[in-house]
N, C-alpha and C. Protein backbone atom coordinates (compact mmCIF):
# COMPACT_ATOMS: atom_id res chain seq x y z
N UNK A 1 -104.48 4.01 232.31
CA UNK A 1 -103.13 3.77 231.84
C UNK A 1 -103.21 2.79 230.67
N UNK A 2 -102.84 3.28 229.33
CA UNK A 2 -102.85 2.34 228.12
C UNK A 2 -101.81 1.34 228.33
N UNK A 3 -102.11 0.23 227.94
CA UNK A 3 -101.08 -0.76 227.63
C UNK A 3 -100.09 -0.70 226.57
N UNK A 4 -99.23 0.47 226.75
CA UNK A 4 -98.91 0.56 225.03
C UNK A 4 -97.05 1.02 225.71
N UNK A 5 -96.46 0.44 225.41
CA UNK A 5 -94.57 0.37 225.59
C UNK A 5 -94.55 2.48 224.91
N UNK A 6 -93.97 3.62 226.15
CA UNK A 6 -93.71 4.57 225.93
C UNK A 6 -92.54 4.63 225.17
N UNK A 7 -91.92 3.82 224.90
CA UNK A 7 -90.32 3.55 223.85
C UNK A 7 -90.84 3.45 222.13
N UNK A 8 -91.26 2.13 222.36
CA UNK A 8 -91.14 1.60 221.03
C UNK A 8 -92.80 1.91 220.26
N UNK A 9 -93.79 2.15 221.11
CA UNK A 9 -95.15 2.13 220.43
C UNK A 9 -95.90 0.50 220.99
N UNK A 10 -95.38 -0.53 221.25
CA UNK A 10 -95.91 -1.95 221.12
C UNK A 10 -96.80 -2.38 221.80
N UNK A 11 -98.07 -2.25 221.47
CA UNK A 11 -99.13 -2.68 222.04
C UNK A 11 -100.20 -3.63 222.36
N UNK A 12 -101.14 -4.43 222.14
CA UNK A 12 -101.75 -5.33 222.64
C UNK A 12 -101.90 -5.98 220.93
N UNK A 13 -101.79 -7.11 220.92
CA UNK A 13 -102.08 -7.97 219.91
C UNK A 13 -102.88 -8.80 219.98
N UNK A 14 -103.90 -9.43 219.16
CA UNK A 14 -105.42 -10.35 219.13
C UNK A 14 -105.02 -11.39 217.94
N UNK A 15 -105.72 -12.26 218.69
CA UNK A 15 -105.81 -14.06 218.19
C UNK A 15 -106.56 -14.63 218.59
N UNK A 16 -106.34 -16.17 218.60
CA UNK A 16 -107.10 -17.17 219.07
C UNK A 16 -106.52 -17.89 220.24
N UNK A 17 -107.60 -18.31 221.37
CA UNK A 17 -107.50 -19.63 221.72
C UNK A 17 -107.89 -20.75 220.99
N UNK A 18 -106.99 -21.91 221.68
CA UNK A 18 -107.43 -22.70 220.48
C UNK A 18 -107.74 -24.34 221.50
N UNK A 19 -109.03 -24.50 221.62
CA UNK A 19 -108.76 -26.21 222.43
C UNK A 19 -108.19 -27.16 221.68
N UNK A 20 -108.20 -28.10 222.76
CA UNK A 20 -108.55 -29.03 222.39
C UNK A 20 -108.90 -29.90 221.64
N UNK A 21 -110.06 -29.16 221.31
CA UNK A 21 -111.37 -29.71 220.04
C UNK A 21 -111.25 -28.90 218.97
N UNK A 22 -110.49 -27.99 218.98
CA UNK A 22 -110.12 -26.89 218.24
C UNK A 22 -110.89 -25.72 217.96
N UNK A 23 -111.81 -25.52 218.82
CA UNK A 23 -113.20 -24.67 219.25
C UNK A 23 -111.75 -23.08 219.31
N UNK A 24 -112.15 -22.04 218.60
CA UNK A 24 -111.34 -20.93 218.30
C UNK A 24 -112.35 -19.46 219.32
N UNK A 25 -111.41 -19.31 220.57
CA UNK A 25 -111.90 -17.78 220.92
C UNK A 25 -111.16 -16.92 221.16
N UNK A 26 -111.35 -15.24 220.98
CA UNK A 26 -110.70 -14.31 220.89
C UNK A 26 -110.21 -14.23 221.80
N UNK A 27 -108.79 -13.85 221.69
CA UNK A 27 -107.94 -13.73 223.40
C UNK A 27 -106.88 -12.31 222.81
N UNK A 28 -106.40 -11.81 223.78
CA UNK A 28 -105.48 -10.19 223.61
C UNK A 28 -104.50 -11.18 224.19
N UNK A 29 -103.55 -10.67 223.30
CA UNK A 29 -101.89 -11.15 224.02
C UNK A 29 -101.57 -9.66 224.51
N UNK A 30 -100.81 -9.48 225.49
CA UNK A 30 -100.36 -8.02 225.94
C UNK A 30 -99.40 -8.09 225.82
N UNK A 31 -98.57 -6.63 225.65
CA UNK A 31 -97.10 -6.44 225.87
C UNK A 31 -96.44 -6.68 227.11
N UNK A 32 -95.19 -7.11 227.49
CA UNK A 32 -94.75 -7.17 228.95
C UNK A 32 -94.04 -5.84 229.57
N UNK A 33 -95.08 -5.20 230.08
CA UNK A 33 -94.80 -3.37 230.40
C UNK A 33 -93.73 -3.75 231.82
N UNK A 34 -93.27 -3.12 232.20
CA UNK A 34 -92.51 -2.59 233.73
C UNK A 34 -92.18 -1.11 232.99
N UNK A 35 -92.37 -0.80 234.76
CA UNK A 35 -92.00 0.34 235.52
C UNK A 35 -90.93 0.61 235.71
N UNK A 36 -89.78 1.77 234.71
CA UNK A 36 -88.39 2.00 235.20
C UNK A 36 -88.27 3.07 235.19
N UNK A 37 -87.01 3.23 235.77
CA UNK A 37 -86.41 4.76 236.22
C UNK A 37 -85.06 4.57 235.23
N UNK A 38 -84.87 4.72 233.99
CA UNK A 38 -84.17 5.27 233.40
C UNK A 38 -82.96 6.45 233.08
N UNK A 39 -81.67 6.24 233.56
CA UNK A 39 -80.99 7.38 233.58
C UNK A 39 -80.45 8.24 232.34
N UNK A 40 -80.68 9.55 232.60
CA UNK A 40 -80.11 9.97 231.17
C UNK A 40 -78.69 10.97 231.66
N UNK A 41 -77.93 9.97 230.45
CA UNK A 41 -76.71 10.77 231.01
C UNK A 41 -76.41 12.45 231.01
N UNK A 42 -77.07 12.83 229.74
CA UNK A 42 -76.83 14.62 229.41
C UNK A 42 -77.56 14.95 230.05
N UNK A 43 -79.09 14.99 230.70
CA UNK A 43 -79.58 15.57 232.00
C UNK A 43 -79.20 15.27 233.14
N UNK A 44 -78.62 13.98 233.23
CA UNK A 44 -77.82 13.99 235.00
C UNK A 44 -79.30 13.61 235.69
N UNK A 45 -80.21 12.59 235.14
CA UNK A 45 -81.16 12.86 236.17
C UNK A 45 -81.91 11.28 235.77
N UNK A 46 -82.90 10.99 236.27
CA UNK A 46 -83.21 9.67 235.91
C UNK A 46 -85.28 9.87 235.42
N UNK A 47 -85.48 9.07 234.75
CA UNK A 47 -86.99 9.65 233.72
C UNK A 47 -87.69 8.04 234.04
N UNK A 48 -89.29 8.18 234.50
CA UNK A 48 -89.77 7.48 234.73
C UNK A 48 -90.65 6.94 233.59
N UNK A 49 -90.54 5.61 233.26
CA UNK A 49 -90.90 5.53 231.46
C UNK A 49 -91.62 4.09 232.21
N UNK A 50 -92.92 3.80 231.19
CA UNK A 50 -93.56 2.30 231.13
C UNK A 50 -93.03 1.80 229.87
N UNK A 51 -92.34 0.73 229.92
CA UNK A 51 -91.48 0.36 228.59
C UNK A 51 -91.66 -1.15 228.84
N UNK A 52 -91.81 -1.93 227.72
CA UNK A 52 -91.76 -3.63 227.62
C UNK A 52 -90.18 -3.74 227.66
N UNK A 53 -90.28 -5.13 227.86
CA UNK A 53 -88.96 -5.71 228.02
C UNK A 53 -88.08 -6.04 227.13
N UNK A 54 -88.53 -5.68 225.72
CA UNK A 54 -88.13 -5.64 224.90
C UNK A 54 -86.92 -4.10 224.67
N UNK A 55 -87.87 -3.41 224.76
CA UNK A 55 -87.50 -2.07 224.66
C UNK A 55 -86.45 -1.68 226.00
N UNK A 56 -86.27 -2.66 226.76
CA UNK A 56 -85.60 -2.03 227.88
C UNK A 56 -84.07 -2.71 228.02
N UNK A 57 -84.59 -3.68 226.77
CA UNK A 57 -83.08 -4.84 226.32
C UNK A 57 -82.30 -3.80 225.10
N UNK A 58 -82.89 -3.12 224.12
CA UNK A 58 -82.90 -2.25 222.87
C UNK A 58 -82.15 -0.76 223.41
N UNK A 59 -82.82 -0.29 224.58
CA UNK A 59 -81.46 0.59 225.23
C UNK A 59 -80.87 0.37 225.89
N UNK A 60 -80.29 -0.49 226.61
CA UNK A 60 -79.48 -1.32 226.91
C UNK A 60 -78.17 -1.13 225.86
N UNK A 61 -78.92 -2.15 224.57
CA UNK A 61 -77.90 -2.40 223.70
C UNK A 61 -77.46 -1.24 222.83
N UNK A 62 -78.31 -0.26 222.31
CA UNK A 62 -77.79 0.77 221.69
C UNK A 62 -77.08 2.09 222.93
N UNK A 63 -76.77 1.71 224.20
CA UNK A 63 -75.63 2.37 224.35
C UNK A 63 -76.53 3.56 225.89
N UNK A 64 -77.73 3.30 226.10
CA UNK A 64 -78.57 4.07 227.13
C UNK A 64 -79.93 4.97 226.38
N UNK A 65 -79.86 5.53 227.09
CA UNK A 65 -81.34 6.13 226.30
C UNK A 65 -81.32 7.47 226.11
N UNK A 66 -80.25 8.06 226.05
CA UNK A 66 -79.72 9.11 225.16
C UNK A 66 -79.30 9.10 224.10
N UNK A 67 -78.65 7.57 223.55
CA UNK A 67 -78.82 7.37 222.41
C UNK A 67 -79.90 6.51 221.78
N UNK A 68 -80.85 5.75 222.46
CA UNK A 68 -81.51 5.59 221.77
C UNK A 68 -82.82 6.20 221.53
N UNK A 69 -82.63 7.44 222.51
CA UNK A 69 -84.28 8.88 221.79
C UNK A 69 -83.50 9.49 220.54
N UNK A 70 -82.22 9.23 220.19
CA UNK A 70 -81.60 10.01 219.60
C UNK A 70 -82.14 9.40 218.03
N UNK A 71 -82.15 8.01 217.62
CA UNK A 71 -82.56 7.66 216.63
C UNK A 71 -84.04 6.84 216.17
N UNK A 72 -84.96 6.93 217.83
CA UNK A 72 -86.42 6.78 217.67
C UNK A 72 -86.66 7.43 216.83
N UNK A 73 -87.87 6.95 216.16
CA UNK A 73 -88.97 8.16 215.20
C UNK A 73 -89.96 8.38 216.35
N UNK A 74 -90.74 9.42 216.25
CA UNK A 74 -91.14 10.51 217.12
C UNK A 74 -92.41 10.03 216.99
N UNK A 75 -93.15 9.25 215.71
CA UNK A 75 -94.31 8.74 215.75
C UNK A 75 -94.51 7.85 217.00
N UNK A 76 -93.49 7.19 217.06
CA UNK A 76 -93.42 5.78 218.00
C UNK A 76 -93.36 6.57 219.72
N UNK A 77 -92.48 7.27 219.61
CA UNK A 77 -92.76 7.49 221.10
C UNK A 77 -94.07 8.32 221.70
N UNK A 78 -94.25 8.07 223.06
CA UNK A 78 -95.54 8.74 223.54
C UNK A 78 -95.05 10.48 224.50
N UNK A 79 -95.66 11.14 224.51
CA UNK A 79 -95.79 12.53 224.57
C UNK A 79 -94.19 12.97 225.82
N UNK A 80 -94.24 12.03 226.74
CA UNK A 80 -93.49 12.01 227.80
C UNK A 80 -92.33 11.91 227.75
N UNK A 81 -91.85 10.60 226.87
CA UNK A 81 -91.04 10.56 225.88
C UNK A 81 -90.66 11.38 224.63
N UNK A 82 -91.25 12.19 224.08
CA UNK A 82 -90.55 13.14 223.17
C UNK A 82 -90.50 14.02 223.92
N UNK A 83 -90.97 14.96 225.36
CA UNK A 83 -90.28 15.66 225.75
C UNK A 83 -88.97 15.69 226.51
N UNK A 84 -88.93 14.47 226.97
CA UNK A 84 -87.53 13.74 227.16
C UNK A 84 -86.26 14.10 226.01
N UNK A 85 -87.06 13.45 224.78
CA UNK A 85 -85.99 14.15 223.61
C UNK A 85 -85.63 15.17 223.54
N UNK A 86 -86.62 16.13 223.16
CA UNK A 86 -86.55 17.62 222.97
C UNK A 86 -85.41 17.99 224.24
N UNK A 87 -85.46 17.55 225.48
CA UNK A 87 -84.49 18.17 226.27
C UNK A 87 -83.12 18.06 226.64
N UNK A 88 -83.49 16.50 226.03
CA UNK A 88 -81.92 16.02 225.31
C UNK A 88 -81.47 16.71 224.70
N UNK A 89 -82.12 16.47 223.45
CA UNK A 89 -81.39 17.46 222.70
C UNK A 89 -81.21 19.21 222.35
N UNK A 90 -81.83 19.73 223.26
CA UNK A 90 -81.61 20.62 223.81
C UNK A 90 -79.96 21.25 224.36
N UNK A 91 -80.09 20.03 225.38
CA UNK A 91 -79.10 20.42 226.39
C UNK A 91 -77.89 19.95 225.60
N UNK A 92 -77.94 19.06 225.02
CA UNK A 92 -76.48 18.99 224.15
C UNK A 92 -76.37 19.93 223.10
N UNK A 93 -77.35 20.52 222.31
CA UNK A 93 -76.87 22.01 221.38
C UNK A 93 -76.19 22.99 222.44
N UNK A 94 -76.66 22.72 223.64
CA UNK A 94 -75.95 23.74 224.22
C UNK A 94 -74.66 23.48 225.24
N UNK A 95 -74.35 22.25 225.10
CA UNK A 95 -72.86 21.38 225.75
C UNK A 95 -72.26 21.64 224.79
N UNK A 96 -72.59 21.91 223.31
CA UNK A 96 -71.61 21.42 222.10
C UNK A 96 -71.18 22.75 222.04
């Protein structure tokens, strides 16, 4: 399982520790992943996504996560997630 947010793309970032003495070693900062069950309103059904907490504040605020697969770029999301889209938007060409 990659450490990598299925929403936004956001993945592990590298730096320094730093003492004391100011002695410098490589350390990974990670993203803060959880496990959610996500509801989507036009499927009526709920989608199991690894998303940081960032990303889980971001659909939230843009309104759920029907609208916000709606204006992701497709680079950023991971495979699970664009078929999520695709069926979104699917099912609303065919509500409309």
């Amino acid at each position: 399982m990659s450490r990598r947010c299925e929403l936004t793309g956001k993945g592990p970032m590298v730096g320094n520790n730093s003492s004391h003495a100011n002695n410098k070693t490589r350390r990974r900062y990670l993203p803060n992943l959880n496990d959610v069950t996500l509801q989507s309103e036009t499927l009526s059904r709920g989608i199991k996504l690894r998303i940081s907490a960032h990303a889980l504040r971001s659909v939230d605020h843009r309104g759920g996560l029907d609208a916000f697969l709606a204006k992701a770029k497709d680079s950023e999301l991971s495979t699970t997630a664009l078929k999520v889209k695709k069926e979104i938007a699917k099912a609303q060409a065919a509500n409309a």
